[in-house]
Protein backbone atom coordinates (compact mmCIF):
# COMPACT_ATOMS: atom_id res chain seq x y z
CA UNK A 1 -45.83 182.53 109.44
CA UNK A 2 -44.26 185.81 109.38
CA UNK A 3 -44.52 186.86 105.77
CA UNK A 4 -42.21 190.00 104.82
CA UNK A 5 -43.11 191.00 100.79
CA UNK A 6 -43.03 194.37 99.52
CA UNK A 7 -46.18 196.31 99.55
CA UNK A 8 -46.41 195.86 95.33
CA UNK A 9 -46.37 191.88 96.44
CA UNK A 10 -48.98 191.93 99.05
CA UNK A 11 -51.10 193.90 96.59
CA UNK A 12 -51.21 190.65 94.04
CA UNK A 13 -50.68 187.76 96.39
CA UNK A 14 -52.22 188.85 99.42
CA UNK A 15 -55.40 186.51 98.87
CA UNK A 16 -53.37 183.52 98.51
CA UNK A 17 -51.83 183.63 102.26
CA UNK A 18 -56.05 183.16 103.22
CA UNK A 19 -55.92 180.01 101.13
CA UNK A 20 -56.50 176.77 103.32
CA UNK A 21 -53.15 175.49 101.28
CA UNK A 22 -51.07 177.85 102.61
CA UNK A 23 -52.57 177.78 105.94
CA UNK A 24 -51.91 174.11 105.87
CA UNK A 25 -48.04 174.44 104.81
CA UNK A 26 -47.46 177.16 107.49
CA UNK A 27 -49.19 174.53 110.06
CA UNK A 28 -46.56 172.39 108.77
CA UNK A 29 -43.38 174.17 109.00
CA UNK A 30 -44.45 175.22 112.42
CA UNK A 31 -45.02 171.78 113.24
CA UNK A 32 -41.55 170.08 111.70
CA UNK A 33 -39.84 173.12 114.11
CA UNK A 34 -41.77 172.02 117.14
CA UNK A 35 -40.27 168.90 116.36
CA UNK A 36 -36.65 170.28 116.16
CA UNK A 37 -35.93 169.53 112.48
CA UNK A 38 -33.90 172.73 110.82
CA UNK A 39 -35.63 174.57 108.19
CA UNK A 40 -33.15 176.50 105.18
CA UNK A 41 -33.81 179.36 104.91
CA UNK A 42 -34.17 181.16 108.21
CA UNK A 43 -37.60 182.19 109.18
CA UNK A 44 -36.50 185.79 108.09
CA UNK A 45 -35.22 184.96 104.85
CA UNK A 46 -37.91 182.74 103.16
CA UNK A 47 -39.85 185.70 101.21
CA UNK A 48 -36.51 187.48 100.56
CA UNK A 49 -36.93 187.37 97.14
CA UNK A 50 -40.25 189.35 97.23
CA UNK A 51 -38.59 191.67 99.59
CA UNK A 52 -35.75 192.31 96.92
CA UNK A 53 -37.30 192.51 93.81
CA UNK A 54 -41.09 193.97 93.93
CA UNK A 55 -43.91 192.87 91.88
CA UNK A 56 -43.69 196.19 90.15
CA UNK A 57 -39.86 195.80 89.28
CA UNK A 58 -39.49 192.39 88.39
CA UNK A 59 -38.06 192.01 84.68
CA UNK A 60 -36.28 188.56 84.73
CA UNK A 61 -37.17 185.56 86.18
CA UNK A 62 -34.73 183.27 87.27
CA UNK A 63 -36.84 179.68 88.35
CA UNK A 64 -34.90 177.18 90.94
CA UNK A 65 -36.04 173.76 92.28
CA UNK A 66 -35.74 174.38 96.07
CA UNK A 67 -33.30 176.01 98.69
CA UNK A 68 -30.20 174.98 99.58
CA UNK A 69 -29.74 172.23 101.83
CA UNK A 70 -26.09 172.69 103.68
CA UNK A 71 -25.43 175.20 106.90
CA UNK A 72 -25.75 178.65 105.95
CA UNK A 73 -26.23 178.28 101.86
CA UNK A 74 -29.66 179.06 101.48
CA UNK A 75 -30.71 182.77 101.81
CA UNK A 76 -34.18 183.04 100.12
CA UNK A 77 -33.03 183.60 96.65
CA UNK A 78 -32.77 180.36 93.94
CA UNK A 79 -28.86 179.71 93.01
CA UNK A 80 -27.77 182.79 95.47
CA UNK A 81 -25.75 182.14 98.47
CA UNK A 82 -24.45 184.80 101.18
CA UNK A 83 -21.12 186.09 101.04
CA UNK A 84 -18.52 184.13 103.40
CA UNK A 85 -20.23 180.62 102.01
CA UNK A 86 -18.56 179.31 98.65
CA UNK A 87 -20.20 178.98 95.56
CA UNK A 88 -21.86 175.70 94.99
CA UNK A 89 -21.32 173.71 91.29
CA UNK A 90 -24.22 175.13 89.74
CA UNK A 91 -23.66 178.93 90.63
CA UNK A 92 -20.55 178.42 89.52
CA UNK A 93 -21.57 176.82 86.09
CA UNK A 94 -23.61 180.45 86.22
CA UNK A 95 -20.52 182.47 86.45
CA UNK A 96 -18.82 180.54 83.73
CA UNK A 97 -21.83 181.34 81.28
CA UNK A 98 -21.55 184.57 82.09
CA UNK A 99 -18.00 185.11 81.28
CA UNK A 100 -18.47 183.29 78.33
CA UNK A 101 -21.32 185.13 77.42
CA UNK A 102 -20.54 188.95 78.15
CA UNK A 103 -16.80 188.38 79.51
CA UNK A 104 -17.71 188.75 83.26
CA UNK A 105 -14.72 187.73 85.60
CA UNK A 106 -16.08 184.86 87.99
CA UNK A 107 -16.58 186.65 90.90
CA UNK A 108 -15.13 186.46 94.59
CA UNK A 109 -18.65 185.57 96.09
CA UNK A 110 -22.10 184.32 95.46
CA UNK A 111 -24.75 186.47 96.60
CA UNK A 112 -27.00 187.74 93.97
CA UNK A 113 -28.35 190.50 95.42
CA UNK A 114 -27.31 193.00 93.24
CA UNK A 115 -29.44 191.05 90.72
CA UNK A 116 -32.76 190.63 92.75
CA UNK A 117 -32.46 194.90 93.63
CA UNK A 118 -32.15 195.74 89.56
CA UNK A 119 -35.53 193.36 89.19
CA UNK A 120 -34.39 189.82 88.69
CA UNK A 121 -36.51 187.70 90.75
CA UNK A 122 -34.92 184.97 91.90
CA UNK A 123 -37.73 182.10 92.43
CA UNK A 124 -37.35 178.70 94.00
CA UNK A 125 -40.80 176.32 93.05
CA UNK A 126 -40.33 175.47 96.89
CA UNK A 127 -39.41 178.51 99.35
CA UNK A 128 -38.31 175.78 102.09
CA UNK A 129 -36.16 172.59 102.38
CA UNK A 130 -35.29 170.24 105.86
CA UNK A 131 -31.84 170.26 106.43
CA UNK A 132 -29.27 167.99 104.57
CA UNK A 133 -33.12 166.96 102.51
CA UNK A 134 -33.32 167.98 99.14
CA UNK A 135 -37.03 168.22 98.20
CA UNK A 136 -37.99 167.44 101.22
CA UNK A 137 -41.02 170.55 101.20
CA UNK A 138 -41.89 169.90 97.58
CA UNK A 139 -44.79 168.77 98.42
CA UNK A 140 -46.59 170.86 101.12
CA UNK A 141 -48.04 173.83 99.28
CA UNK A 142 -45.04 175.71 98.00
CA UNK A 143 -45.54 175.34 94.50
CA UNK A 144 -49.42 176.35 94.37
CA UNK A 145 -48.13 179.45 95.90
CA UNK A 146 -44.85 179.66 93.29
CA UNK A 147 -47.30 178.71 90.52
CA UNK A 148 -49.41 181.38 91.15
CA UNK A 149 -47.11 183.90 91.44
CA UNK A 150 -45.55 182.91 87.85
CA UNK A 151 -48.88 183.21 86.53
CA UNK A 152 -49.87 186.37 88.32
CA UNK A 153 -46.76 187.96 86.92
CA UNK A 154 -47.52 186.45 82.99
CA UNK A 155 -50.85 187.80 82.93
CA UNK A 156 -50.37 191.03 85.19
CA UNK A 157 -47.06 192.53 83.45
CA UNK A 158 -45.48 192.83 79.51
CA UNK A 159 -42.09 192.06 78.15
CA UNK A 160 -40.83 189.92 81.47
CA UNK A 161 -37.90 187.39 80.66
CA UNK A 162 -38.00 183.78 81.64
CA UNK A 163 -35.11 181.71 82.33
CA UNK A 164 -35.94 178.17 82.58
CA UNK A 165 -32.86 175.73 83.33
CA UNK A 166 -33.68 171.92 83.32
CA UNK A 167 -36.78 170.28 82.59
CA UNK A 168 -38.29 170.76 86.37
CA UNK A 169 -38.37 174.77 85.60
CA UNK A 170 -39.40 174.40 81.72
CA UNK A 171 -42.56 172.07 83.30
CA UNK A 172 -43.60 175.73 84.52
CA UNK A 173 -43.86 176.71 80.89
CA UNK A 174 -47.57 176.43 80.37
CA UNK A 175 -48.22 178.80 83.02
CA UNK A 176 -46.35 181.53 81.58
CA UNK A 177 -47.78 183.58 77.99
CA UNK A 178 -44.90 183.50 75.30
CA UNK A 179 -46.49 185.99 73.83
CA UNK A 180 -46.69 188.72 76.40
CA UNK A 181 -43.08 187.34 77.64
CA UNK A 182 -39.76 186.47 76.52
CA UNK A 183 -39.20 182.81 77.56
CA UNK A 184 -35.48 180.99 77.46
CA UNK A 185 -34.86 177.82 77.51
CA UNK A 186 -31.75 175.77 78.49
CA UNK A 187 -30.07 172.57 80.72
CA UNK A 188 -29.69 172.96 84.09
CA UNK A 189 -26.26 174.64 85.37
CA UNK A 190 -25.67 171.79 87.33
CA UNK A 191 -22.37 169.76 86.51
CA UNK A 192 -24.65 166.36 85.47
CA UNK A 193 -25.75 168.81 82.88
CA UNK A 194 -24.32 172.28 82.10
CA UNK A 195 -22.56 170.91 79.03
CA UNK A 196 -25.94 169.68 77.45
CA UNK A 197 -26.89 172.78 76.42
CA UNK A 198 -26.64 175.10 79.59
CA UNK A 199 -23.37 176.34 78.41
CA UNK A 200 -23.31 178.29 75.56
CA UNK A 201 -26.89 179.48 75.83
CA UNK A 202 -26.44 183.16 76.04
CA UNK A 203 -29.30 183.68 78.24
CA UNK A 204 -27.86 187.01 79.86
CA UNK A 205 -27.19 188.89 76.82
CA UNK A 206 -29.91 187.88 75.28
CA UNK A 207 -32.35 189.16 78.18
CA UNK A 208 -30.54 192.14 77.71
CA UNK A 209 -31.35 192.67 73.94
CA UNK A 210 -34.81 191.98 74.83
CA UNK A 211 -35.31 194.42 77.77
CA UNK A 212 -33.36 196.75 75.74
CA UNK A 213 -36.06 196.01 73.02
CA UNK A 214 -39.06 196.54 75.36
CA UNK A 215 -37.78 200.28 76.14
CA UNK A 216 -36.06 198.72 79.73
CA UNK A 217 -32.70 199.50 81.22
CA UNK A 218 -30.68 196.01 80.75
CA UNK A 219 -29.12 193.81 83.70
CA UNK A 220 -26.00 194.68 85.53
CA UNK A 221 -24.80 191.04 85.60
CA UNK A 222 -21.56 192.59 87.10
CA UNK A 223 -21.45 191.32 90.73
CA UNK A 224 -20.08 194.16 93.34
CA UNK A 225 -17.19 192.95 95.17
């Protein structure tokens, strides 16, 4: 597997690409290709957000479930999808939040990427997905990798913020030092459950107080057009 990190990424995770795990789940998406399934996100895209946001300027973490399943949505970072392709439910539920929350208008597109380059890593537990398959690479290695890199950025770094929407990212809580971090809790965006506590939470203006707190230049939340 061609992995493409920045050089801050390869520095901390480097080791775990030699683990038999991950030589097993790169065995396996080779294989499911061979076999002419389709894989979200392209080849190129999978690490994107370690190519985005470096080890070294990550100050939020945003944790997703698994790429997108449907032609051309996923692009390698959780809730994001490329300009051209329209916002799905949940990134939409995102945008309301955030107008709610700091006034933002809902922008024209969905691609975060102005996010990941100001150091908001934008994590899915599972970097892969079969087409039209929801979970379907759950279970091949992904999260020992994702797991380690959550704890490899609690213990290695100070004053990071956590978002975790739903219970499947909050189960990532005990990997994760509340003391060292800033961890926020709320429902998932999706619209089975953005009005059980996702909406209203304030999690963007109040990662901003705390960066601010920490001596760190806030989020732009403010998507380019």
């Amino acid at each position: 597997m061609d992995v493409q990190i920045a050089a801050s990424w390869k520095q901390q995770m480097g080791d775990e690409f030699q683990r038999p795990y991950f030589q097993q789940l790169a065995l396996h998406l080779k294989t499911e290709r061979a076999a002419g399934k389709t894989i979200f996100p392209p080849g190129g895209k999978i690490f994107q957000a370690f190519e985005l946001t470096g080890f070294d300027q990550a100050k939020v973490v945003i944790l997703g479930q698994d790429p997108y399943h449907g032609p051309g949505q996923a692009m390698g970072l959780s809730f994001s999808v490329p300009r051209g392709i329209s916002a799905p439910p949940s990134l939409i539920n995102i945008f309301k939040e955030l107008k709610s929350d700091i006034g933002l208008a809902i922008p024209a597109h969905g691609d975060l990427t102005h996010w990941a380059l100001q150091g908001v890593l934008l994590l899915n537990a599972a970097l892969t997905v079969r087409a039209n398959e929801p979970n379907s690479h759950a279970q091949i290695g992904w999260h020992d990798f994702t797991n380690a890199v959550i704890r490899r950025l609690s213990e290695q770094k100070q004053g990071l913020v956590f978002m975790l929407w739903g219970r499947f990212a909050q189960e990532k809580q005990p990997l994760i030092d509340g003391l060292r971090h800033c961890v926020l809790k709320a429902a998932h965006p999706s619209p089975f459950s953005a009005d059980k506590g996702f909406f209203g939470c304030r999690h963007f203006s109040r990662a901003n107080e705390y960066l601010v707190q920490q001596g760190k230049d806030p989020i732009d939340w403010k998507l380019p057009a």
